[in-house]
C-alpha atoms as a PDB file:
ATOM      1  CA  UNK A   1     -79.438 -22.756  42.638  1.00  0.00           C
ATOM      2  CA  UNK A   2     -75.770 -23.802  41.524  1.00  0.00           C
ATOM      3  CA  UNK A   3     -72.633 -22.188  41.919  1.00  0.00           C
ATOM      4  CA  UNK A   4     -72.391 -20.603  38.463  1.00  0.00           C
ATOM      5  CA  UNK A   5     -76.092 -19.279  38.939  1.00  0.00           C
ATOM      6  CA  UNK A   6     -74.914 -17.738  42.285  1.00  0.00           C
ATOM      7  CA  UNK A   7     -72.276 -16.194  40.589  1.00  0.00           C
ATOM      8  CA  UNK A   8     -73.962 -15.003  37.813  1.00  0.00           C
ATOM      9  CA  UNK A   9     -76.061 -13.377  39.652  1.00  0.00           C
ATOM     10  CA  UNK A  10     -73.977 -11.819  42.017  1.00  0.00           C
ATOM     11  CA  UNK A  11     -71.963 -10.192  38.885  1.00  0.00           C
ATOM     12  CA  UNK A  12     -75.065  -8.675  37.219  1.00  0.00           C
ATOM     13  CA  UNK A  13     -76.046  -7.143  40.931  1.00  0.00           C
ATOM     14  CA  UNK A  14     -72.564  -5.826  41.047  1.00  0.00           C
ATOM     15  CA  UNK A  15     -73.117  -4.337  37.107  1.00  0.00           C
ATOM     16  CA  UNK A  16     -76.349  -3.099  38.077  1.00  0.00           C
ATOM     17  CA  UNK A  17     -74.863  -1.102  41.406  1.00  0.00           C
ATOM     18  CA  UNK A  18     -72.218   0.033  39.932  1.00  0.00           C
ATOM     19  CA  UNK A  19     -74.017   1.630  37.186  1.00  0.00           C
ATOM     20  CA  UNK A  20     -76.463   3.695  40.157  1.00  0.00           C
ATOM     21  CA  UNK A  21     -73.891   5.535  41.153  1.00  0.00           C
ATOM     22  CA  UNK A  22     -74.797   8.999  40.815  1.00  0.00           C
ATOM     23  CA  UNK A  23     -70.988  10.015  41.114  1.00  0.00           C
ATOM     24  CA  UNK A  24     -69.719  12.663  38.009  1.00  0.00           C
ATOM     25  CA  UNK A  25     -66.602  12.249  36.775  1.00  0.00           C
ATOM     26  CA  UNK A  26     -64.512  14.133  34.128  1.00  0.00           C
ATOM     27  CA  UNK A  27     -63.935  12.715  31.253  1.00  0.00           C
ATOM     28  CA  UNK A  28     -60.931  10.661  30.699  1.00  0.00           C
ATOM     29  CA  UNK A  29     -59.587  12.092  27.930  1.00  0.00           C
ATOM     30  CA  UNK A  30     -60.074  15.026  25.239  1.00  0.00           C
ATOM     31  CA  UNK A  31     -59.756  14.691  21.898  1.00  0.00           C
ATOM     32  CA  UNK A  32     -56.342  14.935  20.241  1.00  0.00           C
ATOM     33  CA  UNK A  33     -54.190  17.670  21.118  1.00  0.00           C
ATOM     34  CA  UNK A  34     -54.634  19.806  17.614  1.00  0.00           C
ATOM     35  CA  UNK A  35     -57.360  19.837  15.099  1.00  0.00           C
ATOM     36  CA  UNK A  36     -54.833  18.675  12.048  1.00  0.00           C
ATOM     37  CA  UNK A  37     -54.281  14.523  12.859  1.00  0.00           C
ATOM     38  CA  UNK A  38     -50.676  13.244  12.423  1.00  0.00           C
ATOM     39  CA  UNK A  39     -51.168  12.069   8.587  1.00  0.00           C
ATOM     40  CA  UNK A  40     -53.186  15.165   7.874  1.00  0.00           C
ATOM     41  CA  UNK A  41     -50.757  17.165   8.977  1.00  0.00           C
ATOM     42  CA  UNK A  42     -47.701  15.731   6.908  1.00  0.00           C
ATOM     43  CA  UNK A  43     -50.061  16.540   3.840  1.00  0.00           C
ATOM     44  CA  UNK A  44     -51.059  19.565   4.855  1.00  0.00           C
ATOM     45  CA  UNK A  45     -47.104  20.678   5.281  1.00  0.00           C
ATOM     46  CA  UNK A  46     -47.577  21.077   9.301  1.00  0.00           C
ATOM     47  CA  UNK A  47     -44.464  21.063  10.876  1.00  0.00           C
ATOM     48  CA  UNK A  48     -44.612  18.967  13.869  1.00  0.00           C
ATOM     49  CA  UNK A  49     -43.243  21.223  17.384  1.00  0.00           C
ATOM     50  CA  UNK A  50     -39.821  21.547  18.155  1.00  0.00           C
ATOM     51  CA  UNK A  51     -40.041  23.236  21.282  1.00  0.00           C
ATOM     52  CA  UNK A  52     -42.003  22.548  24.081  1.00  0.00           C
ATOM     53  CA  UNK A  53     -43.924  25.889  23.910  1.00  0.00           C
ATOM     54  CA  UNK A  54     -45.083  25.653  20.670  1.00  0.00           C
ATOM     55  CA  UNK A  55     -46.081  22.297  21.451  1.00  0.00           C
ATOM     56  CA  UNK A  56     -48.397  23.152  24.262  1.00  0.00           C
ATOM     57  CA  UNK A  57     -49.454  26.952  22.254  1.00  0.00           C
ATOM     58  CA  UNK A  58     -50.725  24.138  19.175  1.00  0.00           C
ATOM     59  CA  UNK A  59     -52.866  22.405  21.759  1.00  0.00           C
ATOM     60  CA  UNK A  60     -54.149  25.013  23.563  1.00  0.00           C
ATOM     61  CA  UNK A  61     -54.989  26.866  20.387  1.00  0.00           C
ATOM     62  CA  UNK A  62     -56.518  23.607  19.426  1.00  0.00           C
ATOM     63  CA  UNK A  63     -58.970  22.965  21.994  1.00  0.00           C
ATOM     64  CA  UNK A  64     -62.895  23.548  21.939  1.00  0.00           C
ATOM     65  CA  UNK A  65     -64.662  25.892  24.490  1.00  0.00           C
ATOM     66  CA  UNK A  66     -65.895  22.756  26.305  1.00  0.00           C
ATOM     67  CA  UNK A  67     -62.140  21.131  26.354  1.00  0.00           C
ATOM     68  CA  UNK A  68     -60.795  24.432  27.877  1.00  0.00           C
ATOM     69  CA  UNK A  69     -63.572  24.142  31.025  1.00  0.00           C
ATOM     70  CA  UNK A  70     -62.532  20.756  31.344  1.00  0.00           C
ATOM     71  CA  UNK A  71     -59.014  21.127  32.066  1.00  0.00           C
ATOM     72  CA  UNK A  72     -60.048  23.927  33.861  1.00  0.00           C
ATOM     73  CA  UNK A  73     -62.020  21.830  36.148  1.00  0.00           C
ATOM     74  CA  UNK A  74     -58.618  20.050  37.154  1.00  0.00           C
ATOM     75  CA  UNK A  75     -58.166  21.070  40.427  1.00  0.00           C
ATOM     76  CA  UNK A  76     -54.122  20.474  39.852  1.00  0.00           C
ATOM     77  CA  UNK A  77     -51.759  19.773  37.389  1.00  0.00           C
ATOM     78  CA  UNK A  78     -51.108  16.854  39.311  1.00  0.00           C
ATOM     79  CA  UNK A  79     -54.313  15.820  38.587  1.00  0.00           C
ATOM     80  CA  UNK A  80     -53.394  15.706  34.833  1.00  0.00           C
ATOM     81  CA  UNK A  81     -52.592  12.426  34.954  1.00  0.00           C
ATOM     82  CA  UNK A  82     -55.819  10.707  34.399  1.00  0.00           C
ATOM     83  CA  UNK A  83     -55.294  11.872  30.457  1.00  0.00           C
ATOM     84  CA  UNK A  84     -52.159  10.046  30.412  1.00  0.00           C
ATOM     85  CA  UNK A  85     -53.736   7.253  28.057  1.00  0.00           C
ATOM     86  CA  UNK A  86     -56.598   8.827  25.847  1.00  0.00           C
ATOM     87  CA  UNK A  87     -55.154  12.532  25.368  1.00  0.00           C
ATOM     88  CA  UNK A  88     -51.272  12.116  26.116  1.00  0.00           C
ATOM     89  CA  UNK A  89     -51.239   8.933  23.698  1.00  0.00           C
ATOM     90  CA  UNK A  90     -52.615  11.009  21.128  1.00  0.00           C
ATOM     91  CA  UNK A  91     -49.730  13.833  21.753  1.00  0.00           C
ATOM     92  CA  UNK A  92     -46.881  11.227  21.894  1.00  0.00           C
ATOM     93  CA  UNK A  93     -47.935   9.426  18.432  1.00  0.00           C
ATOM     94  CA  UNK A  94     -49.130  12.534  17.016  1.00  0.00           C
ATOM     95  CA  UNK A  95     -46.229  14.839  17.860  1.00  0.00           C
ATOM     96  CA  UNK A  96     -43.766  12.351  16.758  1.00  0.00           C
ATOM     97  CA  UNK A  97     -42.366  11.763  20.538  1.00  0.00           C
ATOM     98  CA  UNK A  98     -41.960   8.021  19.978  1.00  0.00           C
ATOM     99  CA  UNK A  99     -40.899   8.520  16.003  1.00  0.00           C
ATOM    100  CA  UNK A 100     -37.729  10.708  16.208  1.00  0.00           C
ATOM    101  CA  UNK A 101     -38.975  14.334  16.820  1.00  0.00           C
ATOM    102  CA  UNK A 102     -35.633  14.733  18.512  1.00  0.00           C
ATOM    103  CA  UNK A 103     -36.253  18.294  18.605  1.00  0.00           C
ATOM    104  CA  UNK A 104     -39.255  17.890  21.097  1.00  0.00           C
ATOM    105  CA  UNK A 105     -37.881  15.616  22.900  1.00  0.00           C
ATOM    106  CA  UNK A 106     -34.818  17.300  23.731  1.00  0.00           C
ATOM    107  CA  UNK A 107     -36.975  20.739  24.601  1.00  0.00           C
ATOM    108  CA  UNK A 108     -38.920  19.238  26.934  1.00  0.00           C
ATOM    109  CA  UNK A 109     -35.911  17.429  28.671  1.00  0.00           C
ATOM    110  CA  UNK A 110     -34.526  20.308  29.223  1.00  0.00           C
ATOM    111  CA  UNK A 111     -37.638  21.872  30.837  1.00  0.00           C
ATOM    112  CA  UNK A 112     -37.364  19.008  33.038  1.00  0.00           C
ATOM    113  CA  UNK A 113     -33.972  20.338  34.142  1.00  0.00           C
ATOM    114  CA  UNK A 114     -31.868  17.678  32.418  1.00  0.00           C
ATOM    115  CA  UNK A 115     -28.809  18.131  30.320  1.00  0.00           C
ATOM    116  CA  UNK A 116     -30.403  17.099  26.842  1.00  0.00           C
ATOM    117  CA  UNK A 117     -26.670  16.395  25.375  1.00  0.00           C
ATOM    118  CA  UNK A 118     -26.822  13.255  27.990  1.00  0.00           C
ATOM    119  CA  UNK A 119     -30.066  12.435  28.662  1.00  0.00           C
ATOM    120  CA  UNK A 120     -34.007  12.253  26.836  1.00  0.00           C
ATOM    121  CA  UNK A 121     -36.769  12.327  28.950  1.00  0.00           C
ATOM    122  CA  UNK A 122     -38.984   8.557  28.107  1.00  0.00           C
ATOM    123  CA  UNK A 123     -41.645   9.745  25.720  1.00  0.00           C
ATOM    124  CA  UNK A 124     -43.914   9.490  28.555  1.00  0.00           C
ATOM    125  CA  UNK A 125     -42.664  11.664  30.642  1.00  0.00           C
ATOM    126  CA  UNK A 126     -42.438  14.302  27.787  1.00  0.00           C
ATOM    127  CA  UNK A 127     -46.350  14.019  27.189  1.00  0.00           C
ATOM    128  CA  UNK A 128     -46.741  14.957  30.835  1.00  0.00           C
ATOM    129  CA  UNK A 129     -44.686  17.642  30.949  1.00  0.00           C
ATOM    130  CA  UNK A 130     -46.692  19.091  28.137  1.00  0.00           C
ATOM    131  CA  UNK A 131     -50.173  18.072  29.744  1.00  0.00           C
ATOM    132  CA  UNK A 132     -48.600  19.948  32.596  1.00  0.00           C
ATOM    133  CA  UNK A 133     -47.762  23.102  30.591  1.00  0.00           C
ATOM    134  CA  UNK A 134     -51.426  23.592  29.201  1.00  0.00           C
ATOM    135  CA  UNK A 135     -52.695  23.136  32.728  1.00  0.00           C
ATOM    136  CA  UNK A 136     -50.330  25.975  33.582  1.00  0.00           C
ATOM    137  CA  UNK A 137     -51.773  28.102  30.418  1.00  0.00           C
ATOM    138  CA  UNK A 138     -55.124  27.222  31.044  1.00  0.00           C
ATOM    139  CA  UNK A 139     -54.669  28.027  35.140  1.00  0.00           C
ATOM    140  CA  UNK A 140     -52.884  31.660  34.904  1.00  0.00           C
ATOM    141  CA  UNK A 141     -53.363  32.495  38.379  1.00  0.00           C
ATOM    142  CA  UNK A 142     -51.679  29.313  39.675  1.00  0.00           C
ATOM    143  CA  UNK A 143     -48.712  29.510  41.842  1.00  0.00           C
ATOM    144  CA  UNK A 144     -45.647  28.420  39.824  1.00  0.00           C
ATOM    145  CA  UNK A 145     -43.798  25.009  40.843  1.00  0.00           C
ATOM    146  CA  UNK A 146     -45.996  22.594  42.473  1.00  0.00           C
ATOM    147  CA  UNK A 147     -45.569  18.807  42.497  1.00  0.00           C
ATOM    148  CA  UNK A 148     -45.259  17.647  38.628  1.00  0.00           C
ATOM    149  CA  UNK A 149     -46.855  14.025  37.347  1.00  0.00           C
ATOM    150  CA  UNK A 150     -43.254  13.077  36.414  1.00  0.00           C
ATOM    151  CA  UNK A 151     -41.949  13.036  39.588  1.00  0.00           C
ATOM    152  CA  UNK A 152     -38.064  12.749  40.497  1.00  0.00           C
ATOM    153  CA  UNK A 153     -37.904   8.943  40.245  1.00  0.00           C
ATOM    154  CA  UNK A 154     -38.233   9.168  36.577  1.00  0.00           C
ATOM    155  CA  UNK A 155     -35.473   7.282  35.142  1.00  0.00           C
ATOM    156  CA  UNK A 156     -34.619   9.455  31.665  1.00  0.00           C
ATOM    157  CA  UNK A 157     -32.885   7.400  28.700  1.00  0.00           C
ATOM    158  CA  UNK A 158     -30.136   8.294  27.036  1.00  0.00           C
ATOM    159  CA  UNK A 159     -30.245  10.966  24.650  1.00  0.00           C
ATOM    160  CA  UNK A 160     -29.713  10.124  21.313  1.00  0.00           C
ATOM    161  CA  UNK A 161     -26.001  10.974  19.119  1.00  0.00           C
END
């Protein structure tokens, strides 16, 4: 047998255990973070959020039965991380957070305890914070505080004039 034959078949047997894993996970995202999509919503005359609460009040009102057990499920809002690419990509296009929603942006900077006349939080950061704040809706009897996905090595960018 040659090399690339070895190979090869080492890769499929690695494929093929991989895929007998019996191991659930949760799904790695959820589906956007309101039922009206970005361009929809410009038709439609939906004002994007301003503040943070409404921002996390849209999604939460947004989300199916089954999305609702699944952030349930999160045992943290630490944990809230693994929907940083599917779900909080989906917030930051579709709530403007990388497109000038200033407003937003400057809410949920100050939630993060910064002085929003000097600094913005990075439009990643702001998606987390709002991740975190349906976790907190969704998770009433959770003890307030806890360790937060945007963690205090965050570097925030200037705010903008």
């Amino acid at each position: 047998m040659t090399w690339r034959m070895e190979r090869a078949a080492l890769a499929l047997l690695a494929v093929a255990i991989a895929g007998c894993t019996k191991e659930e996970r949760p799904p790695r995202s959820l589906p956007k973070p309101s039922p009206i999509s970005r361009s929809r919503a410009e038709d439609a005359n939906v004002p994007l959020p301003k503040t943070y609460e409404q921002a996390v009040a849209r999604i939460v009102a947004g989300l199916s039965e089954r999305d609702r057990r699944t952030v349930r499920a999160v045992p943290t809002k630490l944990d809230m991380i693994q929907f940083h690419h599917g779900w909080g990509t989906g917030i930051r296009n579709e709530f403007g957070l990388w497109s000038g929603n200033t407003a937003l942006m400057r809410s949920c900077s100050i939630r993060a305890g910064l002085d929003a006349n000097k600094w913005f939080l990075h439009p990643d950061d702001a998606s987390a914070y709002i991740l975190e704040g349906v976790w907190e809706t969704l998770h009433p009897d959770a003890p307030p505080g806890g360790v937060s996905i945007v963690g205090p090595k965050s570097k925030p960018a200037a705010a903008a004039p």
